[in-house]
Protein backbone atom coordinates (compact mmCIF):
# COMPACT_ATOMS: atom_id res chain seq x y z
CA UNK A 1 -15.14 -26.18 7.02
CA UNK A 2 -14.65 -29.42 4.64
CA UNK A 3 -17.81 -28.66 3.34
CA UNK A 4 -17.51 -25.22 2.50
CA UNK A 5 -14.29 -25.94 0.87
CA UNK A 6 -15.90 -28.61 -1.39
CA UNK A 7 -18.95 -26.39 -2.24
CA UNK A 8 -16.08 -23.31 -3.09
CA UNK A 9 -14.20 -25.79 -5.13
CA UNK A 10 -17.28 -27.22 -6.93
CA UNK A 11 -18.84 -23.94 -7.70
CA UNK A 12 -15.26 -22.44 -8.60
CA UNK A 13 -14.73 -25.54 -10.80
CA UNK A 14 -17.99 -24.56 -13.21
CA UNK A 15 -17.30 -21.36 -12.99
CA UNK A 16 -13.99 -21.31 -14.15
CA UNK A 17 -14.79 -24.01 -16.87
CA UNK A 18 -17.54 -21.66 -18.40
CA UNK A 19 -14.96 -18.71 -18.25
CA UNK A 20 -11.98 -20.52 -19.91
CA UNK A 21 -14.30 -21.49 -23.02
CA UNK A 22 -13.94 -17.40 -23.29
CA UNK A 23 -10.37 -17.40 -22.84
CA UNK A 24 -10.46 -15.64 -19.07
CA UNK A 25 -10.23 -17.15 -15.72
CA UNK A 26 -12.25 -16.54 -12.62
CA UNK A 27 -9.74 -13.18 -11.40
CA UNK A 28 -9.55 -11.88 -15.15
CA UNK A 29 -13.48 -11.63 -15.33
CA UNK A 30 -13.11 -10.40 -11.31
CA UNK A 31 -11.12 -7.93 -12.64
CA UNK A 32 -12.53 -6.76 -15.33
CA UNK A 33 -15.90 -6.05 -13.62
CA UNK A 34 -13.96 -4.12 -10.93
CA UNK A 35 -12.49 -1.68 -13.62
CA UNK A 36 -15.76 -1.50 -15.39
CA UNK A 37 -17.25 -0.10 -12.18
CA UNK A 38 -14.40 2.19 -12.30
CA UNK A 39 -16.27 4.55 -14.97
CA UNK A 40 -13.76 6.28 -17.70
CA UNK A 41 -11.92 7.55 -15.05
CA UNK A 42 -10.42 4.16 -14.69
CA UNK A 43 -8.97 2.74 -11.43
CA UNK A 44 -5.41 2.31 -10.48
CA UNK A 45 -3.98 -1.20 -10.27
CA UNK A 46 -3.49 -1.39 -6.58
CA UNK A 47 -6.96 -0.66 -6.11
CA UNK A 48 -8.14 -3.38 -7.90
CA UNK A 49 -5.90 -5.71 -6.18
CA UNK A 50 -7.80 -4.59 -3.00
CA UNK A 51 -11.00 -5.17 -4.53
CA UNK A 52 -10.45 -8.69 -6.06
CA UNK A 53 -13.04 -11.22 -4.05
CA UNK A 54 -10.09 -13.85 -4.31
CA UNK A 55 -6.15 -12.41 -3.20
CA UNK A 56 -4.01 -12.29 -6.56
CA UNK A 57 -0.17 -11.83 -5.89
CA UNK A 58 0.45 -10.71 -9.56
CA UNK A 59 -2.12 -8.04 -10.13
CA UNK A 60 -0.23 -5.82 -12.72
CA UNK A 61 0.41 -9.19 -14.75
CA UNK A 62 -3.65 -10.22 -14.58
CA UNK A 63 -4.12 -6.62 -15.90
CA UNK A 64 -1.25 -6.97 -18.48
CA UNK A 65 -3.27 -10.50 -19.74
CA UNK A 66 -6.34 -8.01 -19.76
CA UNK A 67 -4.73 -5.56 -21.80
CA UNK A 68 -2.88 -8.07 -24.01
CA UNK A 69 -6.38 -9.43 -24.98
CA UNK A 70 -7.43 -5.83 -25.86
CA UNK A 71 -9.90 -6.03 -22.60
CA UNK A 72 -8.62 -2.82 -20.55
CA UNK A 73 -6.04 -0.28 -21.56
CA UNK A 74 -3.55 1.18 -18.90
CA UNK A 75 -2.17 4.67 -18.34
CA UNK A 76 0.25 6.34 -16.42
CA UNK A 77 -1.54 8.59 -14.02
CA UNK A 78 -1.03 12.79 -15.22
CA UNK A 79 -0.96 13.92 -11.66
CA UNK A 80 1.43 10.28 -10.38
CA UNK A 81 3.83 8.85 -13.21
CA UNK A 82 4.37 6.66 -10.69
CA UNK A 83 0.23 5.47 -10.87
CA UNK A 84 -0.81 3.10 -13.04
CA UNK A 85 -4.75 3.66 -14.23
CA UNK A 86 -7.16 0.82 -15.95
CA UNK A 87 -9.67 1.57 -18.06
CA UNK A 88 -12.03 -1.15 -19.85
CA UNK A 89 -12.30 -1.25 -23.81
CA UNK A 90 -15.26 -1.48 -26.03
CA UNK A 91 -14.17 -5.24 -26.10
CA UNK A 92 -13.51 -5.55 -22.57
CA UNK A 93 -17.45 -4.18 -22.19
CA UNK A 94 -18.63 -6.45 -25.20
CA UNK A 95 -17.01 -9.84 -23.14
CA UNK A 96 -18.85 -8.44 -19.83
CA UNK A 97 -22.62 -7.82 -21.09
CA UNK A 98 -22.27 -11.76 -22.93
CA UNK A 99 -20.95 -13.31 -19.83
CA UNK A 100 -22.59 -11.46 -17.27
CA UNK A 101 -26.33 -12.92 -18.08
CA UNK A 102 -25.06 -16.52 -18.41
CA UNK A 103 -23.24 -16.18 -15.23
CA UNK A 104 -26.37 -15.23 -13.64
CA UNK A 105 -28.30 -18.26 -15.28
CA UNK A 106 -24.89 -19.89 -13.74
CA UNK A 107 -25.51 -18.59 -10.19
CA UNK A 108 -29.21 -18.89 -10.30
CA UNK A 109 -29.29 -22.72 -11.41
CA UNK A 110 -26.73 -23.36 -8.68
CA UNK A 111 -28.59 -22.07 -5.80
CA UNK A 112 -31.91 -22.60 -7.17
CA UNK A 113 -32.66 -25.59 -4.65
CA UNK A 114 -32.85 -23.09 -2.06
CA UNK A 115 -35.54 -20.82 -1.52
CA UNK A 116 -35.19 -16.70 -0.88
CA UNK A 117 -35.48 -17.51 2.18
CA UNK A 118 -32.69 -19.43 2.50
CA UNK A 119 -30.61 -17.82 -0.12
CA UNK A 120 -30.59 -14.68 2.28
CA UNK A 121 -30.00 -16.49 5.28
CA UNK A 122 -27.04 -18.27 3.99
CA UNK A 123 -25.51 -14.76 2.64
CA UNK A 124 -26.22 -13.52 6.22
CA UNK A 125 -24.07 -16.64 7.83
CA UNK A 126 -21.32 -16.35 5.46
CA UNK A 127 -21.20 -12.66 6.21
CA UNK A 128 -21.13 -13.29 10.39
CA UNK A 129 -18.22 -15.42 9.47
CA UNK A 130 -16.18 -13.39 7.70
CA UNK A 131 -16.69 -10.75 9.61
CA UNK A 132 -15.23 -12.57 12.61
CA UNK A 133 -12.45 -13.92 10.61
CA UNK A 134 -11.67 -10.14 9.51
CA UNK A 135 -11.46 -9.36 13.29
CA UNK A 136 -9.45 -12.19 14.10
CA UNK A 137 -6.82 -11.31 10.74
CA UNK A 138 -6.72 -8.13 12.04
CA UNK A 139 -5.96 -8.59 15.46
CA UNK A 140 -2.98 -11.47 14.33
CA UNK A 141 -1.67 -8.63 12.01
CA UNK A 142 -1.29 -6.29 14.70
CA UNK A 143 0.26 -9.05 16.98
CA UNK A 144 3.23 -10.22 14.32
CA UNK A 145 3.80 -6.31 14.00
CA UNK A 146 4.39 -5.93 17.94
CA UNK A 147 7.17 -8.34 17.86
CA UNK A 148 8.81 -7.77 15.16
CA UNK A 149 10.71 -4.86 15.84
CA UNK A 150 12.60 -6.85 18.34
């Protein structure tokens, strides 16, 4: 576990030292790909809450910074006032396609001492992983919810 929290920390570290020459940290970039992906249609905030790889507490104020910086625009929702929608800008899609390549070069510099091979077994370990530690959150969920209507 120590050294998978190094190796998170380390690869974390460069990434978020590359992203904050750019003015964005690692869940600003997160985000923005997420409401890219959205299409024009945008996404509502909680939804990109759900999506972001790392848990931020304070989505609406990431998006705020987003839309601050002129990288997303937000809209109340015609059929939900209540519904908050994100939409990237022209900007917002200008920052991605820079960042995105170098990211890659990033990634692919990083892991380059491992062959495909190895690349694609590591994913596949990871993945067994958290898919046992998704069982096991769920499963403690359920359990505080039992007792707590006591």
């Amino acid at each position: 576990l120590l050294t998978l929290q190094r190796t998170s920390d380390d690869l974390n570290g460069e990434t978020a030292a590359f992203l904050k020459t750019h003015g964005i940290t690692i869940a600003q970039f997160n985000a923005l790909r997420i409401v890219r992906g959205a299409g024009a249609a945008g996404i509502p905030t909680h939804e990109v809450g759900q999506r972001l790889v790392k848990r931020d507490p304070d989505v609406p104020r990431l998006l705020e910074r987003l839309a601050a910086a002129g990288l997303v625009e937000r809209h109340r929702c015609d059929e939900d006032r209540r519904v908050t929608r994100c939409s990237i800008t022209p900007a917002g899609s200008a920052l991605l396609e820079e960042l995105v390549p170098q990211l890659d070069e990033m990634h692919a510099r990083q892991f380059g001492m491992l062959s495909e091979a190895e690349q694609v077994t590591l994913v596949k370990l990871l993945d067994r992983v958290r898919a046992r530690l998704a069982g096991a959150c769920a499963e403690a969920r359920e359990g505080a919810g039992e007792g707590a209507g006591e």
